[in-house]
N, C-alpha and C. Protein backbone atom coordinates (compact mmCIF):
# COMPACT_ATOMS: atom_id res chain seq x y z
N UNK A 1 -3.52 15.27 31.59
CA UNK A 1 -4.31 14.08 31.74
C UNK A 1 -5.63 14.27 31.01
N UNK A 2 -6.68 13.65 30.67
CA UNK A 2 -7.28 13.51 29.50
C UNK A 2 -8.57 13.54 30.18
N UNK A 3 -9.76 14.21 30.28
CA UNK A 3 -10.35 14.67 30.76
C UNK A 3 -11.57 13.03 31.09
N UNK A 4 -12.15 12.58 32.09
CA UNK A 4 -13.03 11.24 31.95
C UNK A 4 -13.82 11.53 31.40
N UNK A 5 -13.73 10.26 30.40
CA UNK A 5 -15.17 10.23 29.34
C UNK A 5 -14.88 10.76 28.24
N UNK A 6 -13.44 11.14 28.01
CA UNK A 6 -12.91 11.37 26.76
C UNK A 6 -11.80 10.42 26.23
N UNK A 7 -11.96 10.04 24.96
CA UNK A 7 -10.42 9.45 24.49
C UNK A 7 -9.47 10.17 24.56
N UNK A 8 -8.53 9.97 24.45
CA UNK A 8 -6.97 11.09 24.62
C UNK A 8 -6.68 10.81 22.73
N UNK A 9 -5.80 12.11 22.67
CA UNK A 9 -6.15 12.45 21.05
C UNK A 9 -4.74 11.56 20.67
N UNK A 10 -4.95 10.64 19.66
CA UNK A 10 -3.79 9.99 19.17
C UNK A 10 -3.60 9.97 17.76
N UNK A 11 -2.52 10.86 17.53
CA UNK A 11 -1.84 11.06 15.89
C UNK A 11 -1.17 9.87 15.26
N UNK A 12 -1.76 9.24 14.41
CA UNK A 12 -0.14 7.91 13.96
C UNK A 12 0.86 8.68 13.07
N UNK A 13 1.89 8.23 13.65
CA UNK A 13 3.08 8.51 12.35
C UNK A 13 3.39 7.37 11.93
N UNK A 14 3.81 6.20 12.30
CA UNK A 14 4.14 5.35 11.35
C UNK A 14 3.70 4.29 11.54
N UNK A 15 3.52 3.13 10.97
CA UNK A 15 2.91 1.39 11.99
C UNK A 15 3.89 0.53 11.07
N UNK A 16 4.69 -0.28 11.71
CA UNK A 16 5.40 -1.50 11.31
C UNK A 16 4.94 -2.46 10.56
N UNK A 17 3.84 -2.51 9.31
CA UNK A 17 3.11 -3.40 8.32
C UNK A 17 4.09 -4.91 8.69
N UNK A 18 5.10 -4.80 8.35
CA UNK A 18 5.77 -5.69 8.06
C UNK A 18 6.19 -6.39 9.14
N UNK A 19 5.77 -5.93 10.37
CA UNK A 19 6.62 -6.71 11.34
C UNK A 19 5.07 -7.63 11.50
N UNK A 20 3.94 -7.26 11.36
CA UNK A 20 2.58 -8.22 11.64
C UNK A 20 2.59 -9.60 10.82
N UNK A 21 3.18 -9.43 9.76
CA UNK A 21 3.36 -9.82 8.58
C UNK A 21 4.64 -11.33 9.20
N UNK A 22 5.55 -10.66 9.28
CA UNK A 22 6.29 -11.82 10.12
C UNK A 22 6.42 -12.35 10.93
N UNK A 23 5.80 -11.91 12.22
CA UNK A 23 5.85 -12.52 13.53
C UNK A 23 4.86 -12.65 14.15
N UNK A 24 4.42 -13.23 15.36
CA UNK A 24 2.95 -13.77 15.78
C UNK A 24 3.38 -12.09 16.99
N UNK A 25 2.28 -11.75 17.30
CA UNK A 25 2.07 -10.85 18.33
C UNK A 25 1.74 -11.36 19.67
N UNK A 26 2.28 -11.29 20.56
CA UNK A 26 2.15 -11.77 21.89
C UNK A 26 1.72 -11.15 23.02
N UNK A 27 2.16 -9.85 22.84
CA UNK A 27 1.81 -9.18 23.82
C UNK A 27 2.26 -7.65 23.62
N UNK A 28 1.25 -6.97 23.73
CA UNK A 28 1.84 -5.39 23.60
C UNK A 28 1.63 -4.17 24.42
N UNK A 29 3.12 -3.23 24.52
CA UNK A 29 3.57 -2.95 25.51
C UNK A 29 3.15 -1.31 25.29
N UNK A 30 2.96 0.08 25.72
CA UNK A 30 3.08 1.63 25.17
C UNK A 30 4.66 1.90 26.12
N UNK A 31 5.50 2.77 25.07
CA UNK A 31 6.64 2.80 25.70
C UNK A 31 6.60 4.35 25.72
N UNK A 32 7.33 5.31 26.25
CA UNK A 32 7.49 6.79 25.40
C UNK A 32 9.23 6.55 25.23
N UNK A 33 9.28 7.34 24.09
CA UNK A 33 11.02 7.50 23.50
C UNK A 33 11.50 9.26 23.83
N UNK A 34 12.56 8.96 23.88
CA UNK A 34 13.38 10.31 24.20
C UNK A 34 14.04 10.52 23.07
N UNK A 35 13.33 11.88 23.09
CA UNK A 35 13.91 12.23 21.30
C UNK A 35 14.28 13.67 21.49
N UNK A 36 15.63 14.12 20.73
CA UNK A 36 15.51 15.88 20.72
C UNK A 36 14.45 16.76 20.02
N UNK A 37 14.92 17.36 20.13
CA UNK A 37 13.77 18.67 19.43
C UNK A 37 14.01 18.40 18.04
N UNK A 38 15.21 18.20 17.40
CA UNK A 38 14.49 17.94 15.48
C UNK A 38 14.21 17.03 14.91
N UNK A 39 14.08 16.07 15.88
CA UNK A 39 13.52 14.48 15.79
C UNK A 39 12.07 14.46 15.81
N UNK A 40 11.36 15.33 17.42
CA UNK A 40 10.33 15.61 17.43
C UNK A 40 9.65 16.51 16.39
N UNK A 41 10.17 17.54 15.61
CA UNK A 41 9.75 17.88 14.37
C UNK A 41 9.49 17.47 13.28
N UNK A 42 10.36 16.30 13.32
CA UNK A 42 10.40 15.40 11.90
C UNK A 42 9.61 14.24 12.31
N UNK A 43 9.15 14.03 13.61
CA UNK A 43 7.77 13.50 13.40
C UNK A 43 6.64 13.85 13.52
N UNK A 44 6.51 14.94 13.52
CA UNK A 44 5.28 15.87 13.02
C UNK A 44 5.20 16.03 11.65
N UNK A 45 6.36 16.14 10.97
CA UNK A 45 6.29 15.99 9.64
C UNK A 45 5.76 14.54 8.92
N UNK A 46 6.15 13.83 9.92
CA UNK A 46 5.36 12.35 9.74
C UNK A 46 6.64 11.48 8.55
N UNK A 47 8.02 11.90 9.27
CA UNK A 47 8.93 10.80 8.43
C UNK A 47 9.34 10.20 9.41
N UNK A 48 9.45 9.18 9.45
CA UNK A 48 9.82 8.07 10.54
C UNK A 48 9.62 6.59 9.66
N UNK A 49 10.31 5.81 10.22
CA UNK A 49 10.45 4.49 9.27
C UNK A 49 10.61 3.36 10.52
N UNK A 50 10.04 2.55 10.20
CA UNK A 50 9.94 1.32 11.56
C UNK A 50 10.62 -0.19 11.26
N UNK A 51 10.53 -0.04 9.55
CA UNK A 51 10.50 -1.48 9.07
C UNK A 51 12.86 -1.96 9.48
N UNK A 52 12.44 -2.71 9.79
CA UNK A 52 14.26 -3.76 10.71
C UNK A 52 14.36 -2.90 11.78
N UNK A 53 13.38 -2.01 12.30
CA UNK A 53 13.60 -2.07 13.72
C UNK A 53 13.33 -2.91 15.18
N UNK A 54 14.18 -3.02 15.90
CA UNK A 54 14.04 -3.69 16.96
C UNK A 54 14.33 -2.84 18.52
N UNK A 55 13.79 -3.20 19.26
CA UNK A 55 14.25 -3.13 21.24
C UNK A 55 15.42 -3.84 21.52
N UNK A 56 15.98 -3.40 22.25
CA UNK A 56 17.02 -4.67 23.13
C UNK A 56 17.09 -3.69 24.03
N UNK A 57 17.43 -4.68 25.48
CA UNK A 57 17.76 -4.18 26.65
C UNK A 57 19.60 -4.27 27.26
N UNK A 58 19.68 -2.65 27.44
CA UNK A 58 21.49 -3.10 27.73
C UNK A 58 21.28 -2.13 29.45
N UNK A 59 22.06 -2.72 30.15
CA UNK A 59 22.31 -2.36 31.61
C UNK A 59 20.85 -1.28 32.30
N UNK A 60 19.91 -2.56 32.10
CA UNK A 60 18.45 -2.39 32.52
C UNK A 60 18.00 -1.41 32.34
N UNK A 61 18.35 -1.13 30.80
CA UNK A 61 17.01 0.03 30.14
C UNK A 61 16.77 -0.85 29.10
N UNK A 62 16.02 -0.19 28.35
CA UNK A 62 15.55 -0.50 26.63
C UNK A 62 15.61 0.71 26.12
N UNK A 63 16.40 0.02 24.67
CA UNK A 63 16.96 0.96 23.63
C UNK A 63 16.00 0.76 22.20
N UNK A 64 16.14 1.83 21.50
CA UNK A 64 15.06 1.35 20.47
C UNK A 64 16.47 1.23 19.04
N UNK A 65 16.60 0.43 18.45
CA UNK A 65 17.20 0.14 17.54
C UNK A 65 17.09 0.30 15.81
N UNK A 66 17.95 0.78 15.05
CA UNK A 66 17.07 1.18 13.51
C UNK A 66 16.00 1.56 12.97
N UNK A 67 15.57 2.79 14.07
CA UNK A 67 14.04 3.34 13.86
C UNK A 67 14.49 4.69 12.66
N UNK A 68 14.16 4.68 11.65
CA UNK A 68 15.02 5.74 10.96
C UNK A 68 14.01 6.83 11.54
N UNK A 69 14.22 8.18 12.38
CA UNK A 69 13.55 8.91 12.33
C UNK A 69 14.67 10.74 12.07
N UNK A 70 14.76 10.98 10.94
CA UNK A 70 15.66 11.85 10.49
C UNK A 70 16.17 13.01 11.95
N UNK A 71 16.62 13.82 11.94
CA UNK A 71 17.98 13.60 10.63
C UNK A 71 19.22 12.38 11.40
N UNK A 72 18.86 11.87 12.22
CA UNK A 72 19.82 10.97 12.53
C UNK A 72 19.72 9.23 12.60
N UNK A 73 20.46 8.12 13.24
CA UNK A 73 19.68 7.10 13.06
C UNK A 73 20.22 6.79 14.58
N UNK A 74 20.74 7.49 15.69
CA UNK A 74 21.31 6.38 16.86
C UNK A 74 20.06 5.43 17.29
N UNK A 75 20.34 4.94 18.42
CA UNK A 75 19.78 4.05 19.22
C UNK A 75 19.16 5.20 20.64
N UNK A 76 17.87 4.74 20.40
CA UNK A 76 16.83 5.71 21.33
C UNK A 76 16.35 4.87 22.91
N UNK A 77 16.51 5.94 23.63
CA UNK A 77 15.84 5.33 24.91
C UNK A 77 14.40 4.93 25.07
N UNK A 78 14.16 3.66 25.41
CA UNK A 78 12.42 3.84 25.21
C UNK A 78 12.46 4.38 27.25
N UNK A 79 11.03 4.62 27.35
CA UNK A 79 10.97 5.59 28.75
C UNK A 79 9.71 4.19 29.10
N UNK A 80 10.32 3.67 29.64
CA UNK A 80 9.10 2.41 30.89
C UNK A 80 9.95 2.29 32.40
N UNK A 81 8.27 1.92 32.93
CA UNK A 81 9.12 1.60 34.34
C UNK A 81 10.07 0.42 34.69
N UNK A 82 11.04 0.13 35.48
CA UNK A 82 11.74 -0.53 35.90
C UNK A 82 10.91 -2.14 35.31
N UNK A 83 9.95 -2.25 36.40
CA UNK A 83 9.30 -3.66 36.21
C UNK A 83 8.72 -4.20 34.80
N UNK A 84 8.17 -3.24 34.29
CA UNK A 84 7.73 -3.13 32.94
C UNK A 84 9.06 -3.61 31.83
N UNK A 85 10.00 -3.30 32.19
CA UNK A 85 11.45 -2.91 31.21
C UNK A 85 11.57 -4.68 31.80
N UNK A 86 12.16 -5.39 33.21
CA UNK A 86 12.33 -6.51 33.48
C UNK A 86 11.19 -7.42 32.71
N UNK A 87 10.18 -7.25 33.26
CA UNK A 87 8.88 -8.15 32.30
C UNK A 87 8.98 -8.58 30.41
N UNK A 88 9.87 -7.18 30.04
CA UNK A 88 9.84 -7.30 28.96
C UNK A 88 11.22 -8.38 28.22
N UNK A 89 12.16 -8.00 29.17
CA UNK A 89 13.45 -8.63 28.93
C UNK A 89 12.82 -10.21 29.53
N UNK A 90 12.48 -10.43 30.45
CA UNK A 90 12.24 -11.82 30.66
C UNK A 90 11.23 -12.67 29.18
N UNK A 91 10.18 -12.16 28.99
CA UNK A 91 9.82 -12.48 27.77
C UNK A 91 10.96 -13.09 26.66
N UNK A 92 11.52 -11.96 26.47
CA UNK A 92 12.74 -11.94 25.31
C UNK A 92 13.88 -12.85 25.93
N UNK A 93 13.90 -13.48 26.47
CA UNK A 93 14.83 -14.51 26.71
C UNK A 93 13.94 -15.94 26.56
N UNK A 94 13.34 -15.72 26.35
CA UNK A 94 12.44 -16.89 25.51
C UNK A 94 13.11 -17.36 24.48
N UNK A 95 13.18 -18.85 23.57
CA UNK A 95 13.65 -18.80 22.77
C UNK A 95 13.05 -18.22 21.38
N UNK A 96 13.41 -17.72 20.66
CA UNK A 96 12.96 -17.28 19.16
C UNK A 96 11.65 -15.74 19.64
N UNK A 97 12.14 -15.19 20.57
CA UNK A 97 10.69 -14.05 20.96
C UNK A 97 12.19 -12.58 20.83
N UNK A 98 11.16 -11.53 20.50
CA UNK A 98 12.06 -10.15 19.88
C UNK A 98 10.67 -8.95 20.45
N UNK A 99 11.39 -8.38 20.66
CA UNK A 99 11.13 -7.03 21.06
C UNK A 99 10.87 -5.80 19.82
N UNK A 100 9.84 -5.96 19.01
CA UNK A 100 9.12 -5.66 18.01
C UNK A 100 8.47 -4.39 18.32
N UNK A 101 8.75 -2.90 17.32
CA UNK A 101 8.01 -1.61 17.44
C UNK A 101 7.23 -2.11 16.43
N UNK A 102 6.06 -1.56 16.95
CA UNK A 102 4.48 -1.89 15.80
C UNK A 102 4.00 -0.92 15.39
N UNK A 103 4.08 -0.27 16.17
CA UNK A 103 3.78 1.66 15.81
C UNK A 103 4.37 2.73 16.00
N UNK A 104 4.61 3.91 16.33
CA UNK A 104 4.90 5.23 16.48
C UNK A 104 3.42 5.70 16.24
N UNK A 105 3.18 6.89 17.77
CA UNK A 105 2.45 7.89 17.80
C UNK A 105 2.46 9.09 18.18
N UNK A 106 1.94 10.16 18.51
CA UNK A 106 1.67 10.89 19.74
C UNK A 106 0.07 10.70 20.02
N UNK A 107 0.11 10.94 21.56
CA UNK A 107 -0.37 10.44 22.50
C UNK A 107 -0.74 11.45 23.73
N UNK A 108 -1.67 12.62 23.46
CA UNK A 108 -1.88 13.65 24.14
C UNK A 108 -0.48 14.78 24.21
N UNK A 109 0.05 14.72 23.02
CA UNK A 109 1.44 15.77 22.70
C UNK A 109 2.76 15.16 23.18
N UNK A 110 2.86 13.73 23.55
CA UNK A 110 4.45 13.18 23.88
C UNK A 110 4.49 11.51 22.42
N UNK A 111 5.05 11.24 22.47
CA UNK A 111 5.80 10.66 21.33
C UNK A 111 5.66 9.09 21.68
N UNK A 112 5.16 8.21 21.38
CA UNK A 112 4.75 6.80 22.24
C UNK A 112 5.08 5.91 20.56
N UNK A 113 5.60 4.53 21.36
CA UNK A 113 6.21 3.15 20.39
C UNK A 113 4.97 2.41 20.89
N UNK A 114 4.53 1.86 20.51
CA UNK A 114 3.78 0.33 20.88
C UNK A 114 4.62 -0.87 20.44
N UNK A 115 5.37 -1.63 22.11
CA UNK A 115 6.68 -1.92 21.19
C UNK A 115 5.75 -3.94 21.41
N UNK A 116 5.54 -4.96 20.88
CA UNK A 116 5.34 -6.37 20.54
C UNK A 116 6.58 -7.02 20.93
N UNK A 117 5.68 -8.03 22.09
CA UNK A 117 6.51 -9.03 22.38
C UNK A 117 6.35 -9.96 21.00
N UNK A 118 7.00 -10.87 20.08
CA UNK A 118 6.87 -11.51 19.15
C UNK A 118 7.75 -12.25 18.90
N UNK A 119 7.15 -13.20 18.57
CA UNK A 119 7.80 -14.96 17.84
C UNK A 119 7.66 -14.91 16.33
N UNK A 120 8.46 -15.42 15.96
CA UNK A 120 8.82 -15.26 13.99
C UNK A 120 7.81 -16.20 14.12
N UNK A 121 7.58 -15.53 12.46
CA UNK A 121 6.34 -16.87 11.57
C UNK A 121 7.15 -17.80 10.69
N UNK A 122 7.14 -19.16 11.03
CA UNK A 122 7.89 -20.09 9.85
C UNK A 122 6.70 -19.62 8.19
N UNK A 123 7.65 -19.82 7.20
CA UNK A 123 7.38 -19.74 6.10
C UNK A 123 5.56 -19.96 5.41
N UNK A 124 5.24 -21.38 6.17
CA UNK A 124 4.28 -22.23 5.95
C UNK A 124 2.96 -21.15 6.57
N UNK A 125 3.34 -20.40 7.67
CA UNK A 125 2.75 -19.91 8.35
C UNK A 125 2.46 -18.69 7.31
N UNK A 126 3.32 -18.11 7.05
CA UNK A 126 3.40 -16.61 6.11
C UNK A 126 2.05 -17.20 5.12
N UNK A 127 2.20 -18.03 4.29
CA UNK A 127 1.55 -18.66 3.13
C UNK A 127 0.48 -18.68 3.35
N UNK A 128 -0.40 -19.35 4.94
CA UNK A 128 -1.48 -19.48 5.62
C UNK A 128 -2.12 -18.01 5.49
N UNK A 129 -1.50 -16.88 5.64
CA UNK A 129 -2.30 -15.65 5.67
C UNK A 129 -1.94 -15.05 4.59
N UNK A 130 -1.51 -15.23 3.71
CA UNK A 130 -1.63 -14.88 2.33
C UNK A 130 -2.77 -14.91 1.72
N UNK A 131 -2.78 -16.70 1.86
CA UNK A 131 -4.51 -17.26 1.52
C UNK A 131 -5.25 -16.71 2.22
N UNK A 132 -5.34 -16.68 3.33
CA UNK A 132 -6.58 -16.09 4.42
C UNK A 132 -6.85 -15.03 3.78
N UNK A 133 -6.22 -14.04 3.05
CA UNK A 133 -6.16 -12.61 3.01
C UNK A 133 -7.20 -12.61 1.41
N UNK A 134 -6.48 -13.13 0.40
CA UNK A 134 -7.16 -13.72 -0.51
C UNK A 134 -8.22 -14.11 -0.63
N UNK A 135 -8.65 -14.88 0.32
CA UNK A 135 -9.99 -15.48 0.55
C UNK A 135 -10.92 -13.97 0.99
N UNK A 136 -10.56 -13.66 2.02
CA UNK A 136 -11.22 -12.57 2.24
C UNK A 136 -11.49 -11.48 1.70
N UNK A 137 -10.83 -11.06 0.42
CA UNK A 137 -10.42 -9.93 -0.70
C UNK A 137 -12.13 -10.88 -1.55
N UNK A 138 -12.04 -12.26 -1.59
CA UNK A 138 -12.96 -12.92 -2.25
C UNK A 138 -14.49 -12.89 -1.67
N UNK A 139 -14.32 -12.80 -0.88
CA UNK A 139 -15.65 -12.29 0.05
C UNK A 139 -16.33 -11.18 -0.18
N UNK A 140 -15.26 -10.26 -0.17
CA UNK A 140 -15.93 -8.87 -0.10
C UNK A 140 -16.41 -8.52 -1.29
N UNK A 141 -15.96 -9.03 -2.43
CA UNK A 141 -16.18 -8.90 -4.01
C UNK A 141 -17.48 -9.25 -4.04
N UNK A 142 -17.46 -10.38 -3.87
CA UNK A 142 -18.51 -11.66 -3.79
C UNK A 142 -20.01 -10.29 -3.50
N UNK A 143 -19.67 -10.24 -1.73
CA UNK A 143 -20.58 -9.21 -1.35
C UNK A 143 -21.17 -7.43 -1.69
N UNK A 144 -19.85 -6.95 -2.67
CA UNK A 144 -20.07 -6.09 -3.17
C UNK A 144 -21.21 -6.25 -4.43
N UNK A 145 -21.03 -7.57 -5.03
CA UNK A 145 -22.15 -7.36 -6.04
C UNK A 145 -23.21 -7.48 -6.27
């Protein structure tokens, strides 16, 4: 446990760029995953891949889905409590809402997802923060000189 009045030390290995990019963020969850021992090595090595991964819940757990983290690719247990795991599945029976990993970390030496409740972005929407992004790239220029 992490001593008060200190942050607890957090390593990133990977963040999902692309899932911010497509879907609105709704709500976000810290999960821990159950991984063997050369999984946990190979994310110390910092290879892990997030992008078309997803959660789904089968006979009231949550599974983590197409997380490439070598040397294998199954389907990983995420580790939440009971109510936490229901809360999350009720969300996701929403229409058009997905169970979105946003990150991979460690998290005082255990292995943590930050997994996003999230709704897709229609097209029009994508375009909106393109420009936004643009504009703001225009700002900073602006202010650099």
């Amino acid at each position: 446990m992490a001593e008060e009045g200190r942050k607890p030390h957090v390593k990133l290995i990977a963040k999902n760029r692309r899932a911010l990019f497509d879907y609105h963020v709704e709500d976000k969850v810290e999960a821990g995953i159950a991984l063997t021992g050369t999984e946990v090595k190979s994310l110390r090595d910092g290879s892990a891949q997030l992008s078309d991964s997803y959660a789904v819940g089968q006979r009231g757990e949550l599974f983590l889905l197409n997380a490439q983290i070598p040397p294998y690719k199954p389907s990983r247990k995420l580790l939440l409590h009971r109510r936490e795991i229901e809360k999350l599945l009720d969300k996701q029976q929403k229409a058009g809402y997905a169970l979105i990993p946003l990150s991979l970390y460690f998290k005082e030496g255990r292995a943590k997802v930050e997994i996003g409740v999230c709704k897709g972005k229609a097209s029009h929407d994508k375009r909106d923060a393109i420009a936004e992004r643009d504009a703001k790239r225009e700002i900073d220029r602006a202010r650099r000189r």
